[in-house]
Protein backbone atom coordinates (compact mmCIF):
# COMPACT_ATOMS: atom_id res chain seq x y z
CA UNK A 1 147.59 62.83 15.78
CA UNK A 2 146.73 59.19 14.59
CA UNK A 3 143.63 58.78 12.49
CA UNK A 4 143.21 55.60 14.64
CA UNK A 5 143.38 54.80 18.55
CA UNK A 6 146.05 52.17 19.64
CA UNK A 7 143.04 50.32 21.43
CA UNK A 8 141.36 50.32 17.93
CA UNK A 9 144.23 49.25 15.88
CA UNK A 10 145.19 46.31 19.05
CA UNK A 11 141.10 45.11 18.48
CA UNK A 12 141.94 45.56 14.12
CA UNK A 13 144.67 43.79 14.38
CA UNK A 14 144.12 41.01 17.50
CA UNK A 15 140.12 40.69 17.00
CA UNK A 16 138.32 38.95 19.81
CA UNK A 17 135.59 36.45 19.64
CA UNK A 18 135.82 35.99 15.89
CA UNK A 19 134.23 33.01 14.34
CA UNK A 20 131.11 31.41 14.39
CA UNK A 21 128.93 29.64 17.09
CA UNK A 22 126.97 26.42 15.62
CA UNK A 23 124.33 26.39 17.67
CA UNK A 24 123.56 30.23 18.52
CA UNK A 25 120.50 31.07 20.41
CA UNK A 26 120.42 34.31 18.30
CA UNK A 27 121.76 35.61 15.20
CA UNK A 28 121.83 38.51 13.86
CA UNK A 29 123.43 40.19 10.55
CA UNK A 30 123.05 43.94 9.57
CA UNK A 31 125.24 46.00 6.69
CA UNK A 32 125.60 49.27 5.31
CA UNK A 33 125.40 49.33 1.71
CA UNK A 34 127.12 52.86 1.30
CA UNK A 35 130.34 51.56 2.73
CA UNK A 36 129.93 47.65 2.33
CA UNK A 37 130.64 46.87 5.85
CA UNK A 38 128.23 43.59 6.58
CA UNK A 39 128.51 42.08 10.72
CA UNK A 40 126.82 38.59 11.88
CA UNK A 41 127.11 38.31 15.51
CA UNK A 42 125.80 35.09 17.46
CA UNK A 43 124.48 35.06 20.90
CA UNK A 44 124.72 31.69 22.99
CA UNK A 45 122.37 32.73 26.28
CA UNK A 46 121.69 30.80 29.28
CA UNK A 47 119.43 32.66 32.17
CA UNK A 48 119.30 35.73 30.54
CA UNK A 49 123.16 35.78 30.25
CA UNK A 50 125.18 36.12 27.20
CA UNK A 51 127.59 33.51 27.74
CA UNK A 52 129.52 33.47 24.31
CA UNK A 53 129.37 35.96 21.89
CA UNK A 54 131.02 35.40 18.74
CA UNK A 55 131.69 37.82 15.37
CA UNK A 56 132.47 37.81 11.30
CA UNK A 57 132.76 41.16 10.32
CA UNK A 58 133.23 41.72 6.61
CA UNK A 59 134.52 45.36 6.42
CA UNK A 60 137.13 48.08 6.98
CA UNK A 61 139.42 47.91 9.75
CA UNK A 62 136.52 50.15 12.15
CA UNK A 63 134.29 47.64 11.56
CA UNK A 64 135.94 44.88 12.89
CA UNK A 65 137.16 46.90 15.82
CA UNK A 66 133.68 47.80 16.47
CA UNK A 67 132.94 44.08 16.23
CA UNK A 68 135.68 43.27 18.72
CA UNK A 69 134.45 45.69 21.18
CA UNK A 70 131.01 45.04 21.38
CA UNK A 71 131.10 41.83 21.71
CA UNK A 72 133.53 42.33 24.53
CA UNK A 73 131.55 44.59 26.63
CA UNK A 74 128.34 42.24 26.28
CA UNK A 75 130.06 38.98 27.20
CA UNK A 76 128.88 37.59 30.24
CA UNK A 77 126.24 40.57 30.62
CA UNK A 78 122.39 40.34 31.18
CA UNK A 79 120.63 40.69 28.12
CA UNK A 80 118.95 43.72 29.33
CA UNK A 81 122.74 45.39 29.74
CA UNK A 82 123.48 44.05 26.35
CA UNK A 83 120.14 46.28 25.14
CA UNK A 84 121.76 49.56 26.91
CA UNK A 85 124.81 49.25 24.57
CA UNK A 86 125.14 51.78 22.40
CA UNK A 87 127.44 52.89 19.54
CA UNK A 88 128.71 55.42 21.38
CA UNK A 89 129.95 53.81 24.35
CA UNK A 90 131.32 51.60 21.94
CA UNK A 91 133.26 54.33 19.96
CA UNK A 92 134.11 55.36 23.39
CA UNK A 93 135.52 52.22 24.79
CA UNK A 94 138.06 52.01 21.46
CA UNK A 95 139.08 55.96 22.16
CA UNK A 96 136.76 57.07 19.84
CA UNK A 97 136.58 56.52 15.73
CA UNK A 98 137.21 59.42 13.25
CA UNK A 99 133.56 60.65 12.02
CA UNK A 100 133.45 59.19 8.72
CA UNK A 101 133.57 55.80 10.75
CA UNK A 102 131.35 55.94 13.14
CA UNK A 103 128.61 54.15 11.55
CA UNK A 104 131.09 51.00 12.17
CA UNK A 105 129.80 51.55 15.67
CA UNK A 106 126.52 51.62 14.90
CA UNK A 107 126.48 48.48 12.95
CA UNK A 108 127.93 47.07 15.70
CA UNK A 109 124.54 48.16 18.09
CA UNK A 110 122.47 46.79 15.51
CA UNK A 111 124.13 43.92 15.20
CA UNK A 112 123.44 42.84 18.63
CA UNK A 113 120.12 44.01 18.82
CA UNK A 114 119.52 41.98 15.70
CA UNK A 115 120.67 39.10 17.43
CA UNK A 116 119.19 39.60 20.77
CA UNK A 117 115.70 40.30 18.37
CA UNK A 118 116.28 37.00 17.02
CA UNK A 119 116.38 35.08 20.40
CA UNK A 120 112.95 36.21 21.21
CA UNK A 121 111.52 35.80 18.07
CA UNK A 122 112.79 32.04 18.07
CA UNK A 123 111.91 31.50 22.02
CA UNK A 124 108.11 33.24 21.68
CA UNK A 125 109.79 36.05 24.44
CA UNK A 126 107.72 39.21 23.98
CA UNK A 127 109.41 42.34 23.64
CA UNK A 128 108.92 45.79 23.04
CA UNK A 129 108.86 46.53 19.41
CA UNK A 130 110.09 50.17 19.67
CA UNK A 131 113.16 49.03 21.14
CA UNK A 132 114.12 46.87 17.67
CA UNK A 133 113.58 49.73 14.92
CA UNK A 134 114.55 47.72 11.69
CA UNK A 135 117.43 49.56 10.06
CA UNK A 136 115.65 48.81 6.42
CA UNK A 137 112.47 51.33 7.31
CA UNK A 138 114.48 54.23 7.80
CA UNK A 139 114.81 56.51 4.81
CA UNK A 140 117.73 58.22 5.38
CA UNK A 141 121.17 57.44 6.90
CA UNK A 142 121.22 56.74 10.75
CA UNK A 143 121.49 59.10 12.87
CA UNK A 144 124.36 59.02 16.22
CA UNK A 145 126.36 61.92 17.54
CA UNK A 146 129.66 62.42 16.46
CA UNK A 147 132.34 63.90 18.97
């Protein structure tokens, strides 16, 4: 068996929405220092809807298939949808990532949380806290399931 998915080589290898967007509404940038991997996504949103989505991914070739992904399955999706996104469906939607990669996908989740954290913060939007955990206060590794 491959070690990688063709749907996760075709997103390595043909990334979408790479680049940068000027004038985001929302930015955000996480990275895992154990593996290097660092993502900055950018949200443009207009009535709640993500209406561009863009990605640099500095990593492994997981990384920027987890980039690709998730920033497919949030384009044109409510910000509340975009919330619900998690690193598994994302590991899903590429047909799956070996376990030693998985934290790709949840870069990718934090990623877009960071961003979508980042759009209230600059537009004075309340939010629940407990739904943006900052990666930085946890102790240990994160935690996802593996299948």
């Amino acid at each position: 068996m491959a070690l990688y998915s063709d749907k996760v080589m075709d997103h390595f290898t043909n990334p979408r929405n790479v680049g940068k967007i000027e004038d985001a509404d929302g930015i955000g940038e996480v990275g895992n220092a154990k593996c290097g991997d660092i993502m900055k996504i950018y949200l443009k949103i207009e009535n709640d809807i993500i209406t561009d989505v863009k990605f640099s991914t500095f990593g492994c070739g997981s990384a920027i298939a987890s980039s690709s992904m998730a920033t497919e399955l949030i384009k044109g999706k409510p910000i509340s949808q975009a919330l619900e996104l998690t690193n598994k469906a994302v590991a899903e939607a590429l047909d799956g990532l070996p376990a030693h990669k998985m934290h790709c996908s949840v870069l990718a989740e934090e990623a877009i949380r960071s961003a979508i954290k980042d759009y209230y913060d600059k537009n004075g939007i309340a939010y629940d806290k407990a739904k943006f955990p900052d990666p930085h206060d946890e102790e240990e590794e994160h935690n996802f399931e593996e299948e």
